[in-house]
Every structure is written in C-alpha cells, then in structure tokens.
C-alpha atoms as a PDB file:
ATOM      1  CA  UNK A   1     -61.595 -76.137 -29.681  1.00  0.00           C
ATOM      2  CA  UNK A   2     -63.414 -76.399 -32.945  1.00  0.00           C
ATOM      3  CA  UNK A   3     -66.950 -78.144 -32.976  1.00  0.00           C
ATOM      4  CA  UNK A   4     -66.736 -81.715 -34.625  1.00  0.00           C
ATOM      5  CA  UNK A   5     -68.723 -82.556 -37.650  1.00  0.00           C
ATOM      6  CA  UNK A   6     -67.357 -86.572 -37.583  1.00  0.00           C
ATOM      7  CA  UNK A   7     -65.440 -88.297 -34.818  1.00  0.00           C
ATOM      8  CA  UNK A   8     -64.357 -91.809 -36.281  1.00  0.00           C
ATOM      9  CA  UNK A   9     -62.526 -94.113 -33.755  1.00  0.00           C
ATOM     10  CA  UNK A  10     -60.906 -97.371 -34.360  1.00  0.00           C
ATOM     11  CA  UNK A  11     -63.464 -98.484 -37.563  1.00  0.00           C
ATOM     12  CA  UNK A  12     -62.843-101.884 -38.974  1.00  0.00           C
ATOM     13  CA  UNK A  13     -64.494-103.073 -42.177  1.00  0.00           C
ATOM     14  CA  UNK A  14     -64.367-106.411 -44.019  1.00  0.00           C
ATOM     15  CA  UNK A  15     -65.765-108.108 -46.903  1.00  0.00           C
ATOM     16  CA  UNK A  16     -65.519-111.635 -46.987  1.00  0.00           C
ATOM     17  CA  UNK A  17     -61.876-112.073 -46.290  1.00  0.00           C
ATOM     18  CA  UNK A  18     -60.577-108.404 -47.026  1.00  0.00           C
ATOM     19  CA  UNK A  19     -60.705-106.301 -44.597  1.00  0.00           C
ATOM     20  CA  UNK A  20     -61.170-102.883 -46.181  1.00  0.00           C
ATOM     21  CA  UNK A  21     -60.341-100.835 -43.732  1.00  0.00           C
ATOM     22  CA  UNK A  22     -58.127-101.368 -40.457  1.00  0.00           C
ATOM     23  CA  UNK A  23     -58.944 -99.328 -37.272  1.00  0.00           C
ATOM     24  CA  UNK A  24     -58.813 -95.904 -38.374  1.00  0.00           C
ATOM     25  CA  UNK A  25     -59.804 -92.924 -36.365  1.00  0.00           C
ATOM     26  CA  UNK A  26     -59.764 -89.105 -37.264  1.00  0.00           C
ATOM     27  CA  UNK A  27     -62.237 -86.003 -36.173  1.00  0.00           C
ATOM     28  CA  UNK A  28     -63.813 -83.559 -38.923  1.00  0.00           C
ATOM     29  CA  UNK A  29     -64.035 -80.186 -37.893  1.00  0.00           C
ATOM     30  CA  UNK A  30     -67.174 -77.823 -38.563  1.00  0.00           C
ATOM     31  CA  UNK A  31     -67.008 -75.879 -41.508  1.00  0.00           C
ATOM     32  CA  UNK A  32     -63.916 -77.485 -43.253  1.00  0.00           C
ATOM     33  CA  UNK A  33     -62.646 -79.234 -46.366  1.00  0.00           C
ATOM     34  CA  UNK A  34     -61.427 -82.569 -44.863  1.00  0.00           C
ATOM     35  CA  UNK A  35     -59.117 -84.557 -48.145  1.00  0.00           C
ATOM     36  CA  UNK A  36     -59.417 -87.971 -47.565  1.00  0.00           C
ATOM     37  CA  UNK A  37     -56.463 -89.234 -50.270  1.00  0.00           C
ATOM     38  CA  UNK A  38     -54.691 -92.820 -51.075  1.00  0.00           C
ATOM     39  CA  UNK A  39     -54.064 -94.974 -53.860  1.00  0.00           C
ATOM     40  CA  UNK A  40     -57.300 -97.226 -55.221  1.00  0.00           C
ATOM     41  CA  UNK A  41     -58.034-100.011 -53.107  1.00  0.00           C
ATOM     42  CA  UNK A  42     -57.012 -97.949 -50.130  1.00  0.00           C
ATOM     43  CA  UNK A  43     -60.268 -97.945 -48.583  1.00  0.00           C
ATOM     44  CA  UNK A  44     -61.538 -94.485 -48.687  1.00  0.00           C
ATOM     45  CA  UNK A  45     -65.039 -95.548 -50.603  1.00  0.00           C
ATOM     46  CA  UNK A  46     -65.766 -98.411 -48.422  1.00  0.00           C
ATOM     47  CA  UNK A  47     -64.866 -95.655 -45.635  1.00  0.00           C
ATOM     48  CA  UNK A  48     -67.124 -92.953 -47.008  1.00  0.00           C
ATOM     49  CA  UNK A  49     -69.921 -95.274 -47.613  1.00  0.00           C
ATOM     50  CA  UNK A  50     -69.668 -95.709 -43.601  1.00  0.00           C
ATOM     51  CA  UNK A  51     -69.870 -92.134 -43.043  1.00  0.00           C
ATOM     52  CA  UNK A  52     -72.733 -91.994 -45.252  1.00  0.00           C
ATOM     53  CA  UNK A  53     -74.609 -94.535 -42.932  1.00  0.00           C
ATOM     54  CA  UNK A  54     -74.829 -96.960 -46.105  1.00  0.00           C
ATOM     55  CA  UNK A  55     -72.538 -99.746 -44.522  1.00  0.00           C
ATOM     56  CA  UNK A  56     -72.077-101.039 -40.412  1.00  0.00           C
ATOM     57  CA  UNK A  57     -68.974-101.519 -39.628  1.00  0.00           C
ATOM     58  CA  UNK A  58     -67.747-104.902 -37.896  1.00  0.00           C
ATOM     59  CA  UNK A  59     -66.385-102.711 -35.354  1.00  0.00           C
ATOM     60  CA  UNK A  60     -65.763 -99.018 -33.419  1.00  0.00           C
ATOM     61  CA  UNK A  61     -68.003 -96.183 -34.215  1.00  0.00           C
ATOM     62  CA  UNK A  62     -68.659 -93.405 -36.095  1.00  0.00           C
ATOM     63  CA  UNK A  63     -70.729 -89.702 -34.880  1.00  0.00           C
ATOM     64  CA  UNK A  64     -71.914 -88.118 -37.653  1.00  0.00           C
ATOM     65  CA  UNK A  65     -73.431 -84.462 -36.617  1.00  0.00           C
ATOM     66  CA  UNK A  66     -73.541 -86.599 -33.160  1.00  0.00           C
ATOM     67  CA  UNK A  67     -75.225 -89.384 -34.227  1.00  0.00           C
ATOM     68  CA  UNK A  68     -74.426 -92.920 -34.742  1.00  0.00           C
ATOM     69  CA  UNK A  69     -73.834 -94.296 -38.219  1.00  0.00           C
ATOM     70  CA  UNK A  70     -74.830 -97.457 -36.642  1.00  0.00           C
ATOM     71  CA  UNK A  71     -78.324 -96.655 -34.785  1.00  0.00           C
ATOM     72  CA  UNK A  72     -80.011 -93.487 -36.394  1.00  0.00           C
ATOM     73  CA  UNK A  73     -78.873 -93.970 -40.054  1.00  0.00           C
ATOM     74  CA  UNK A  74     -82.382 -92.217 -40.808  1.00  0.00           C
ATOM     75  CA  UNK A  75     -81.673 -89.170 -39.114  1.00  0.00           C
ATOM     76  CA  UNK A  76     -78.276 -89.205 -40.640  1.00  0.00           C
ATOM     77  CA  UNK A  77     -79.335 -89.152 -44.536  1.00  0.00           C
ATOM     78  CA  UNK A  78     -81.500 -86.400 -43.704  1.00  0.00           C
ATOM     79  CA  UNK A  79     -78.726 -83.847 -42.960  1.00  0.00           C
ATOM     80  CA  UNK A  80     -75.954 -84.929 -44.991  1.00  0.00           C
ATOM     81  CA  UNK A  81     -75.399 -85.331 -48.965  1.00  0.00           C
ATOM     82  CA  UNK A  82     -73.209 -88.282 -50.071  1.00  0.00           C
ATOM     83  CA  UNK A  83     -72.301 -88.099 -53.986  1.00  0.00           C
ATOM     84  CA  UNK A  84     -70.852 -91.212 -54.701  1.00  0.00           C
ATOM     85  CA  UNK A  85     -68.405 -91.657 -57.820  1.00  0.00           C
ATOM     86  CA  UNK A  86     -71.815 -93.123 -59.593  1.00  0.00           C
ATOM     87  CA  UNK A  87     -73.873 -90.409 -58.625  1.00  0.00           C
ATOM     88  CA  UNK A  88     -77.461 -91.356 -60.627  1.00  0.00           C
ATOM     89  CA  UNK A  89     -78.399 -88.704 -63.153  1.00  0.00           C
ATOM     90  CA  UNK A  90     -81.227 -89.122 -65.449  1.00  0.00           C
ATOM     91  CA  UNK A  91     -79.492 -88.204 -68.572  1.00  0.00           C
ATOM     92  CA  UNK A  92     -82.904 -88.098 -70.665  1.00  0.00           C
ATOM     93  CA  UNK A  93     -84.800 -85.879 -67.635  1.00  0.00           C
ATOM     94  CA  UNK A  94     -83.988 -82.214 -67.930  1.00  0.00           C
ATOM     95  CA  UNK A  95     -81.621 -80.103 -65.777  1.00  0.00           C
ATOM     96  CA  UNK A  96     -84.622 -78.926 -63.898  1.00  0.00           C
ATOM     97  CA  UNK A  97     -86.476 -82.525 -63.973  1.00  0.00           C
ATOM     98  CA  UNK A  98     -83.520 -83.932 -61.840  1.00  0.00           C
ATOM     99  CA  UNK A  99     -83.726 -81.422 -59.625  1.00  0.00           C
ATOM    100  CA  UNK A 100     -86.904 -81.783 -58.815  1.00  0.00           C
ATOM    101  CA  UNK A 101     -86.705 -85.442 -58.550  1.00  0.00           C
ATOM    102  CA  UNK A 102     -84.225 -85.228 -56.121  1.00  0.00           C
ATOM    103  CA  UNK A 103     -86.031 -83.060 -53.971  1.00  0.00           C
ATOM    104  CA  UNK A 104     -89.043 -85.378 -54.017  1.00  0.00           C
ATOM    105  CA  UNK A 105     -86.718 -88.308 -52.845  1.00  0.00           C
ATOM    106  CA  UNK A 106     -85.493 -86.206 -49.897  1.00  0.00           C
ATOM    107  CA  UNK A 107     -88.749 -85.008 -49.586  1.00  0.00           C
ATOM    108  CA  UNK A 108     -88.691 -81.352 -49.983  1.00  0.00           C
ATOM    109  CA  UNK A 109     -91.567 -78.837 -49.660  1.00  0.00           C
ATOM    110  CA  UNK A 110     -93.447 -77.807 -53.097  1.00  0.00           C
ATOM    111  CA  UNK A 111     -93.113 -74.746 -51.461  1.00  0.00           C
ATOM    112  CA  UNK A 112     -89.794 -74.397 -50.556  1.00  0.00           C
ATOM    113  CA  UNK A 113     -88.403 -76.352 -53.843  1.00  0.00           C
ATOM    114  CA  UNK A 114     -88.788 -73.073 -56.596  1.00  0.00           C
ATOM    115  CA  UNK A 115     -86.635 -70.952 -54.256  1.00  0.00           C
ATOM    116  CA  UNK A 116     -84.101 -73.908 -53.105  1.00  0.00           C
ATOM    117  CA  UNK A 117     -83.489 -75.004 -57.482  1.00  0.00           C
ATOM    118  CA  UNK A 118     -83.634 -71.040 -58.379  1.00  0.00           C
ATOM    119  CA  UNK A 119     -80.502 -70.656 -55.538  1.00  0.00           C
ATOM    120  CA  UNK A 120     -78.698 -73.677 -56.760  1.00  0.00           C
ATOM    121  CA  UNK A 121     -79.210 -73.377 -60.245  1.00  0.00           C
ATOM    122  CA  UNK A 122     -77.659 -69.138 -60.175  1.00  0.00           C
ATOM    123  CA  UNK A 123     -74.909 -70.445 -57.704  1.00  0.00           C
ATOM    124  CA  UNK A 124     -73.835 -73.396 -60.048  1.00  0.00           C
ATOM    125  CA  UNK A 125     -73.994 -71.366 -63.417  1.00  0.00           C
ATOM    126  CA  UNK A 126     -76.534 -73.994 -64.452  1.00  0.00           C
ATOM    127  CA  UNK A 127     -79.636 -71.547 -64.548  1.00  0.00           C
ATOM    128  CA  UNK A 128     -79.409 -70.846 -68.479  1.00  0.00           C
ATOM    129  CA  UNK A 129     -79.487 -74.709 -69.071  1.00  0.00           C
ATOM    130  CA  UNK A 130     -82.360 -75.700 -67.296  1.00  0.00           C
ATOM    131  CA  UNK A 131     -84.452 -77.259 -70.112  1.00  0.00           C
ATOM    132  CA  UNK A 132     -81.329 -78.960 -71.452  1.00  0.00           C
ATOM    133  CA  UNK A 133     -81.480 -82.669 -71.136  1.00  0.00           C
ATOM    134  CA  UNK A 134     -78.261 -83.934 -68.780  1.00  0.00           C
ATOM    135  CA  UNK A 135     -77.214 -86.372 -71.289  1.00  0.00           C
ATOM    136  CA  UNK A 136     -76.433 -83.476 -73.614  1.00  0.00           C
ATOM    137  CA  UNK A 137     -74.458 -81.580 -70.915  1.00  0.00           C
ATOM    138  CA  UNK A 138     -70.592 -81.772 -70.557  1.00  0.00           C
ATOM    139  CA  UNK A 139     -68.365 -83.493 -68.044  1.00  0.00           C
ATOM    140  CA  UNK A 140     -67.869 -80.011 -66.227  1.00  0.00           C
ATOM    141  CA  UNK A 141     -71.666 -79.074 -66.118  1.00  0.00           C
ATOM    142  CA  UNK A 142     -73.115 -82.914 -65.192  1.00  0.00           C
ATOM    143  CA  UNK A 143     -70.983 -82.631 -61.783  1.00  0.00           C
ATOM    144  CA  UNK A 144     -72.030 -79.001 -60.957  1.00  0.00           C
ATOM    145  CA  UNK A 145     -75.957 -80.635 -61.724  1.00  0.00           C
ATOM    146  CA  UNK A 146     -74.691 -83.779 -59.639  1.00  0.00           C
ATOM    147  CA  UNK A 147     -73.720 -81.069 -56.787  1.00  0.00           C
ATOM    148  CA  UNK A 148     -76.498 -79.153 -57.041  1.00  0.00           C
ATOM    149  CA  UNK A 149     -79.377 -82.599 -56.515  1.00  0.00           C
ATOM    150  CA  UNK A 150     -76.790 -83.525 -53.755  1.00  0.00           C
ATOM    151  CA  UNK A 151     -77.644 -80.113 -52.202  1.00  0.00           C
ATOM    152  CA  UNK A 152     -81.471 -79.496 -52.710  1.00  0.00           C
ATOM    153  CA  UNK A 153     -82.255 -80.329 -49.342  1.00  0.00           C
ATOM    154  CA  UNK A 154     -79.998 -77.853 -47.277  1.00  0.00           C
ATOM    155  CA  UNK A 155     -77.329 -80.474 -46.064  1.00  0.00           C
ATOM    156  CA  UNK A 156     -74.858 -79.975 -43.306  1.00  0.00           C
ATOM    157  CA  UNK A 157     -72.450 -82.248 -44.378  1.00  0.00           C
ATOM    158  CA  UNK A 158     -71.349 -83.186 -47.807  1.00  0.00           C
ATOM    159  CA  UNK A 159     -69.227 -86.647 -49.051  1.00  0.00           C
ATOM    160  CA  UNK A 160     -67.793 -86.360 -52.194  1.00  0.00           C
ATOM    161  CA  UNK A 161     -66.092 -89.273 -53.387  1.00  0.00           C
ATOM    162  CA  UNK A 162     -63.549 -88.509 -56.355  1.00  0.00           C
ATOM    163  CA  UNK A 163     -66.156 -85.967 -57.589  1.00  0.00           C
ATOM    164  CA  UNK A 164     -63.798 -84.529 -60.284  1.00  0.00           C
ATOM    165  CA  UNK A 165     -62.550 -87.737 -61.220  1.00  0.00           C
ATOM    166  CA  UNK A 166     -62.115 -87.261 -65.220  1.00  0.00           C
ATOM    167  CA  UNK A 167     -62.837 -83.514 -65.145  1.00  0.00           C
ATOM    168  CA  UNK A 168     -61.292 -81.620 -67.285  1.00  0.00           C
ATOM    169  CA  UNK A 169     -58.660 -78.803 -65.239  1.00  0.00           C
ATOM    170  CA  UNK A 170     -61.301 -76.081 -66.097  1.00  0.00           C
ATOM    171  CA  UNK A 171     -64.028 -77.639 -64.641  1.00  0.00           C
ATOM    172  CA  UNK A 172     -62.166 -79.171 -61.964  1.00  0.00           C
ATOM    173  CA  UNK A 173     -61.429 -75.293 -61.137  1.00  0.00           C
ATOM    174  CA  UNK A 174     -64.984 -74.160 -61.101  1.00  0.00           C
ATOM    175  CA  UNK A 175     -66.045 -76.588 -58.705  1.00  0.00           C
ATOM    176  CA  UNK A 176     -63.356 -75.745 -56.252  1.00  0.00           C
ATOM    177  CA  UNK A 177     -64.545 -72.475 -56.757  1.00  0.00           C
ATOM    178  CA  UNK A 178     -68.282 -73.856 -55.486  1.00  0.00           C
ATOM    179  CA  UNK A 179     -66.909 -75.905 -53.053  1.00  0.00           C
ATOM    180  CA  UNK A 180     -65.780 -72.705 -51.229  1.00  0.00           C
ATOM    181  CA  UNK A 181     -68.695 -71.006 -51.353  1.00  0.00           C
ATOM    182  CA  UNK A 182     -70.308 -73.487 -49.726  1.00  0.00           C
ATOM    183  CA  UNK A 183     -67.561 -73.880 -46.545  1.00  0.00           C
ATOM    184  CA  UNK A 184     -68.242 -70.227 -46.513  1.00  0.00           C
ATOM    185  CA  UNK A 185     -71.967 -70.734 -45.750  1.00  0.00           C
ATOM    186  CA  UNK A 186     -70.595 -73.215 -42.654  1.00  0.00           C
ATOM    187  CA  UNK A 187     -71.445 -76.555 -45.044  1.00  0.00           C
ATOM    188  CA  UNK A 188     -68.469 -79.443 -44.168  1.00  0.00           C
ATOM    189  CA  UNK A 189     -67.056 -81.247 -46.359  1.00  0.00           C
ATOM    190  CA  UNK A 190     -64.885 -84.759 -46.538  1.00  0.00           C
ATOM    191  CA  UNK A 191     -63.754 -85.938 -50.230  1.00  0.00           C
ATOM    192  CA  UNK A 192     -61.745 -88.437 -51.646  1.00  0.00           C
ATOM    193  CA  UNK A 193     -59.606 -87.321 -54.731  1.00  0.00           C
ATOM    194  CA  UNK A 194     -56.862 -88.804 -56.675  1.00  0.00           C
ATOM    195  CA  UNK A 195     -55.497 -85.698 -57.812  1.00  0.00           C
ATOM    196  CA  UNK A 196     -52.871 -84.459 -55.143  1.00  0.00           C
ATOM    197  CA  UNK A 197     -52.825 -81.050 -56.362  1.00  0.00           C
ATOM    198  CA  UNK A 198     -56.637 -80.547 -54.480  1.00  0.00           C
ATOM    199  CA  UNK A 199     -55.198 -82.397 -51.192  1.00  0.00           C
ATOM    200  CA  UNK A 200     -53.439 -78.955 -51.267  1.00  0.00           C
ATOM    201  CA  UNK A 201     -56.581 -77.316 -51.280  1.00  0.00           C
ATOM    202  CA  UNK A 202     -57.898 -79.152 -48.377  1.00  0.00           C
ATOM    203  CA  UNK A 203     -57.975 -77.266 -44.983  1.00  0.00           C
ATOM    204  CA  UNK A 204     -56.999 -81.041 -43.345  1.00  0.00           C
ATOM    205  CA  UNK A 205     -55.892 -84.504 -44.796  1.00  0.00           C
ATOM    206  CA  UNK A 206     -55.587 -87.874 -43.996  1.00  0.00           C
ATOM    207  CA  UNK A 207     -53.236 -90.248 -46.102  1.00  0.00           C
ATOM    208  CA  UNK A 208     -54.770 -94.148 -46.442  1.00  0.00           C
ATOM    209  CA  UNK A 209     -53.246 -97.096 -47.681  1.00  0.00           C
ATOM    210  CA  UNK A 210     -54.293-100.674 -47.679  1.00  0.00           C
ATOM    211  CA  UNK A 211     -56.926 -99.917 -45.365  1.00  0.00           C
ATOM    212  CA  UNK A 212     -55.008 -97.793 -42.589  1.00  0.00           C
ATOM    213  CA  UNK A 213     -53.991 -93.898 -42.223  1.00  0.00           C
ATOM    214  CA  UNK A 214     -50.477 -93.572 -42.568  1.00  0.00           C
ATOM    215  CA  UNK A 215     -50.508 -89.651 -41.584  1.00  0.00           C
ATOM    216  CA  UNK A 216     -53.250 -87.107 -40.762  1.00  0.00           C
ATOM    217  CA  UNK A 217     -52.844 -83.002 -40.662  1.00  0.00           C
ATOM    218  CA  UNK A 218     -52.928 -79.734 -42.653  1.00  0.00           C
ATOM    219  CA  UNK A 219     -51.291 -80.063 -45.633  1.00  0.00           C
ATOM    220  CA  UNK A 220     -48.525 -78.046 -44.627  1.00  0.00           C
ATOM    221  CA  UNK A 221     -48.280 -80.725 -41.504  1.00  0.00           C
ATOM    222  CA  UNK A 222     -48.101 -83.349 -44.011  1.00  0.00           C
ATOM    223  CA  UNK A 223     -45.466 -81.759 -45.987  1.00  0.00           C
ATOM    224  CA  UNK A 224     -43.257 -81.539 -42.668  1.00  0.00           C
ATOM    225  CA  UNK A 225     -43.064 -85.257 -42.319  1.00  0.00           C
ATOM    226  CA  UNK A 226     -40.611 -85.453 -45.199  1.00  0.00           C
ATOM    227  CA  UNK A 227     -37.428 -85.678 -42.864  1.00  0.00           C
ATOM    228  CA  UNK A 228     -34.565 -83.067 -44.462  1.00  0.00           C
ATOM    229  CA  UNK A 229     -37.166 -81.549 -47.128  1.00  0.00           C
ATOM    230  CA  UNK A 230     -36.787 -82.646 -50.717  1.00  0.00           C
ATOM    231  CA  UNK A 231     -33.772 -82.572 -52.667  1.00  0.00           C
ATOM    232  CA  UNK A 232     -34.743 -82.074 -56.654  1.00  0.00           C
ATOM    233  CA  UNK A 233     -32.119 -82.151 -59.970  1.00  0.00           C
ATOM    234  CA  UNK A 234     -32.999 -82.272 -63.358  1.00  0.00           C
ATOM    235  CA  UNK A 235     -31.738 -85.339 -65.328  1.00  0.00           C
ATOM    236  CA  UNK A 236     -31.241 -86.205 -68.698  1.00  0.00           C
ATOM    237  CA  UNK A 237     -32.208 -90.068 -67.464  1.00  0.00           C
ATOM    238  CA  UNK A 238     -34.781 -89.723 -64.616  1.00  0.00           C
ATOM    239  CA  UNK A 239     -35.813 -92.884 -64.337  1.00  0.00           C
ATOM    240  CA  UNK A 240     -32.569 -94.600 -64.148  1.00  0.00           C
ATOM    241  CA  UNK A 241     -30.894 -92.166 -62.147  1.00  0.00           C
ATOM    242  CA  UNK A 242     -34.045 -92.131 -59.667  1.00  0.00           C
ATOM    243  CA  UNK A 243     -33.618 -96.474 -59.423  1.00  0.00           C
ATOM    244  CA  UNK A 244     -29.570 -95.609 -58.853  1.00  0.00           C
ATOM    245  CA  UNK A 245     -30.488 -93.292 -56.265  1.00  0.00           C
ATOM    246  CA  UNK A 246     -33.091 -96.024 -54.451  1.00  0.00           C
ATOM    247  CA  UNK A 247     -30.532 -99.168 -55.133  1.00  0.00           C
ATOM    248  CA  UNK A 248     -27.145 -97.230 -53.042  1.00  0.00           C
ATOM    249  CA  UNK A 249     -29.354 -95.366 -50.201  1.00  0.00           C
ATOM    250  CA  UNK A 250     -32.017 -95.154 -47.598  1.00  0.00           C
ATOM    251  CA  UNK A 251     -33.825 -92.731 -49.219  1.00  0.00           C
ATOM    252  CA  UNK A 252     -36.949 -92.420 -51.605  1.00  0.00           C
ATOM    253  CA  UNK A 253     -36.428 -91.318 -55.058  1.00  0.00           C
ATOM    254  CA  UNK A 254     -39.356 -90.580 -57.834  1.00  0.00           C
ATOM    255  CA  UNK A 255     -39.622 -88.733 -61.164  1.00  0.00           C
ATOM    256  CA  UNK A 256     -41.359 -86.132 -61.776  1.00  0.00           C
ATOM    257  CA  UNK A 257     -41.046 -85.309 -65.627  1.00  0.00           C
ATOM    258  CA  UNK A 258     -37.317 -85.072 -66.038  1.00  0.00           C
ATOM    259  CA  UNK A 259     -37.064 -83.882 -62.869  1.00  0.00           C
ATOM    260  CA  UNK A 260     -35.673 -86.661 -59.637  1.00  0.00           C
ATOM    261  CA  UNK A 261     -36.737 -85.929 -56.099  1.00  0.00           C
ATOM    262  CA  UNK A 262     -35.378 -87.463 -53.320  1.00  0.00           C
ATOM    263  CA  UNK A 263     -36.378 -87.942 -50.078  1.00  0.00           C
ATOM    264  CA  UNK A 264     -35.204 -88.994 -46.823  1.00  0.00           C
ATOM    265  CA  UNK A 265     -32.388 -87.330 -44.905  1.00  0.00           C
ATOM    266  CA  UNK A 266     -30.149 -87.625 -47.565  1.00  0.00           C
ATOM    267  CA  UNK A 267     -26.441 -85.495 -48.341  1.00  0.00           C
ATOM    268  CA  UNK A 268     -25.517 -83.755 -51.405  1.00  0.00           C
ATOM    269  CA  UNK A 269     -22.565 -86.095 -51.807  1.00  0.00           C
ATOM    270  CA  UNK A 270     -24.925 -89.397 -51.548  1.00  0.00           C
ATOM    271  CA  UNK A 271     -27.038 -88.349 -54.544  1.00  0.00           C
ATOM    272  CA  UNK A 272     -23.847 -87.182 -56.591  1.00  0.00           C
ATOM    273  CA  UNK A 273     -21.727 -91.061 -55.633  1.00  0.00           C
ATOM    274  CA  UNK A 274     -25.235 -92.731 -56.247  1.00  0.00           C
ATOM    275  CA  UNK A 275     -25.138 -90.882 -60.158  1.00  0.00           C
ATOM    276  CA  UNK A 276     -21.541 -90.222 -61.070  1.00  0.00           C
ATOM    277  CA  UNK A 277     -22.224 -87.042 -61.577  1.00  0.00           C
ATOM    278  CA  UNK A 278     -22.983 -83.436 -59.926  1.00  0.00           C
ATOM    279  CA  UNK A 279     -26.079 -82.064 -60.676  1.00  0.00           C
ATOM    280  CA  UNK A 280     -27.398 -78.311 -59.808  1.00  0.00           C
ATOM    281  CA  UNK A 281     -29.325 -79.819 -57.239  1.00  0.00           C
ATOM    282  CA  UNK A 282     -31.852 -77.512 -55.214  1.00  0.00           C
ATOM    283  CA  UNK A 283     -33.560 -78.462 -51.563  1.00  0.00           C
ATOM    284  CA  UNK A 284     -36.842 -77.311 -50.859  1.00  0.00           C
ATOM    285  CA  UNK A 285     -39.679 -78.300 -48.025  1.00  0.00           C
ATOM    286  CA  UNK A 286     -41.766 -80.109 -51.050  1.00  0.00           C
ATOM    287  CA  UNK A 287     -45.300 -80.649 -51.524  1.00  0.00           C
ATOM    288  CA  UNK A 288     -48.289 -82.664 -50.719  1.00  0.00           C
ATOM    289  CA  UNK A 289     -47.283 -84.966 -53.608  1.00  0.00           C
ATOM    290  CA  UNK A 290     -44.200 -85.713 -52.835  1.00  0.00           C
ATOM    291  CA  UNK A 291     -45.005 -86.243 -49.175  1.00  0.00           C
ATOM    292  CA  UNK A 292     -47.992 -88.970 -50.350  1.00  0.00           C
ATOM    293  CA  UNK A 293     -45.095 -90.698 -52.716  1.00  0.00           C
ATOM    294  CA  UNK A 294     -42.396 -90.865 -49.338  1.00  0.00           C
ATOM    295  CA  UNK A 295     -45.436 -91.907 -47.325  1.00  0.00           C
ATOM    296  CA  UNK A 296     -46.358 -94.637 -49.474  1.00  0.00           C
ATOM    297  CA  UNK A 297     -43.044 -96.095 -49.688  1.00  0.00           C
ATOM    298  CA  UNK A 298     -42.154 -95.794 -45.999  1.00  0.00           C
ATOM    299  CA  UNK A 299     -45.591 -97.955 -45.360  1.00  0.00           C
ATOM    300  CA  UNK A 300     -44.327-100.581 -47.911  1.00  0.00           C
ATOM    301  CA  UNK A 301     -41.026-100.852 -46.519  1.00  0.00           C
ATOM    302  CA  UNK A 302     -42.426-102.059 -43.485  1.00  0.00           C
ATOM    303  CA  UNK A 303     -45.679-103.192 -44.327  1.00  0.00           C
END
C-alpha cells in the first residue's frame, strides 16, 4: 500500500453561517499529483488553506506528512509549500531579490541558498532573467518565479491553488512540464484547477461541490461513473436540441461547441424522439469533463 502524504477524515469548516466545507475525507498518496476540482464556491480554497495549516477546522482532522494541521502547524509550514491564487511577488524586487527573500522568510542557510536559487532558477528556465524586475515578466514566467520561491526551501509537499489560473495554453504547458519533474524527484502535490483538461493530468481526483466530494479516483475511475458512456452528435442547434434532450428524459445533456453529449443510460431512439431527427450519433466512454458536468447535475438533482 502506498505511503500517505495527507489523510483528511470527516473535515467540517464554517464561516459565520456557511459552512464551507461538509465532512470530507480523502488520502494523498506519496509522490503523486492529487486534482482537487469543482466549480467556485465549492470549497477547495477554504480546504487547501486547511491543509496548509492556515485555518482549524470546527471539526475531524487532518495528517499532513503525519502531523496534525491542528497541533504542530509550525512543523507543518516547514516541509510543505502552499502557493495560494495571491501568491505575493515583489514586482519591483528582481527575479533573484525574491528569491532570496523567500529563502530568508523560510529561513534558509546563506550557504545553502546560491546552490538551492542556481537549481531552481536552470530547472524553471528563469536563470537568463535573473536581474529582470518581476513586474516586467510575463504571466507564464511570474508563476514559474512564484514556483520556484514556493520551492527554495526543499518542500515535501506542494499546494497549488488554481496556479495556472489565466495562463496562457503555452505556459500552462511548461509548468506541467515542471510539475513532473518535480513528482519525479518524490515531491507531492494537491492542486485546485478550473481547467478540466489538467484533472486529466492528475494521477488522482476528487470532484467538490457546495462543500462536499461528490466522487474521488483516477481519472479514468472518474470517467467510469458515467453510466452507458457518452453518446455525442453534432447539431446545427446545440443548445436547443441539448434543453429538448433534458426536458423528454432522465438523462444529462450539455454542449460542447456544436457538438451535444448526453449522458445517462440513454437509447439511440430516446435522443432521436427527443429531436425529431436522426443524427450520426457516436458512443464513446467520455472524458473527465464530461464526467464533472454529469456529476454536477446528478448532485443538483438531489441536492
């Protein structure tokens, strides 16, 4: 059985009179991407500030690299790196100058720090920009920098919370590409994203809405729990053949350009009554995406 990097059981979190998040439990293994993926307003922040030893929750517990979130936050921020969705970059210090700043804050040795920013700044493709000021660096580049202060003290556990939110594709790319590299070297990770095409990426996934996971698995796992697969036709009228579809079944419809996908045990001969029509429709197991949209709808139908 795989060492655990995080066991969360049964956390409860409230502000005021929200409650945030709803008795949720799942395990991180060692040396994985963990996706942590829902709508906004799902909880994951409130859930990764937890993890980060930031907040207490009102109730159940969470081990971080077997400790307590609750009793030795201390010894927690010393082995993990949270990079929050406001991570704080001095945009008039210099590549280098944040660096270091960062590694005072965590307390790095002088000694060790030349090595540590010379590793980080080769591994990120940042080492050329050094002197460059990281207000005048791009979208792409101030993550990589935000990565690389995050990692200046040799963490064993990362939390990235939507940390290509607003990337461009190319960028969002090249920090996949790091994020490898650094599972390689036996780092864990646990992210929130919005984009479902890097749940995909994810070695496991959990699926949170209004404060509760709704599903939990690989991402092929997740797929699975579309019942009958996905049934997809291209339409001239997407939209209002996907609502036609919704209105006369059981099943979930959504659009994808002018493409409909339906979900949800559903016949051939249902879509075609539900449309007037026959379309060339093909079945296939889906994706990640489409399994988040069924999800969703399934938890609001009996939500």
């Amino acid at each position: 059985m795989s060492e655990k990097s995080v066991t969360v059981r049964n956390l409860t979190m409230s502000f005021k009179e929200v409650q945030a998040v709803k008795g949720i439990s799942f395990e991180v293994a060692r040396g994985e991407v963990f996706g942590l993926v829902g709508p906004d307003g799902a909880g994951k922040t409130t859930t990764m500030r937890i993890l980060a030893a930031i907040l207490t929750p009102d109730s159940g517990e969470a081990q971080i690299l077997g400790l307590s979130s609750a009793t030795e936050r201390e010894k927690i921020h010393d082995r993990i790196a949270y990079m929050s969705q406001r991570f704080g970059l001095y945009q008039d210090l210099t590549v280098e100058e944040n660096m270091e700043f960062y590694a005072d804050m965590y307390g790095v040795k002088r000694s060790e720090l030349k090595a540590s920013m010379d590793k980080l700044l080769d591994w990120s493709g940042l080492t050329q920009f050094r002197s460059r000021p990281a207000g005048k660096l791009s979208g792409g580049m101030k993550q990589k920098l935000g990565l690389a202060c995050a990692l200046i003290h040799t963490p064993e556990l990362l939390l990235l919370d939507e940390p290509t939110n607003g990337v461009d594709p190319v960028s969002r790319k090249e920090f996949w590409n790091l994020l490898y590299k650094l599972v390689d070297e036996g780092l864990t990770i646990i992210m929130t994203t919005a984009y479902l095409d890097e749940a995909e990426r994810c070695h496991s996934l959990a699926f949170m809405d209004r404060g509760k996971i709704t599903a939990r698995g690989t991402p092929e796992e997740i797929v699975d729990l579309i019942p009958g697969g996905v049934l997809k036709f291209n339409s001239d009228n997407p939209f209002e053949e996907s609502n036609r579809i919704t209105e006369s079944t059981e099943a979930v419809s959504t659009v994808f350009g002018s493409q409909v996908h339906v979900m949800g045990n559903i016949k051939e001969e249902e879509i075609e009554r539900s449309i007037d029509r026959k379309p060339d429709i093909i079945r296939s197991r889906g994706s990640v995406e489409d399994a988040f949209v069924y999800l969703s709808e399934i938890e609001t139908d009996h939500g």
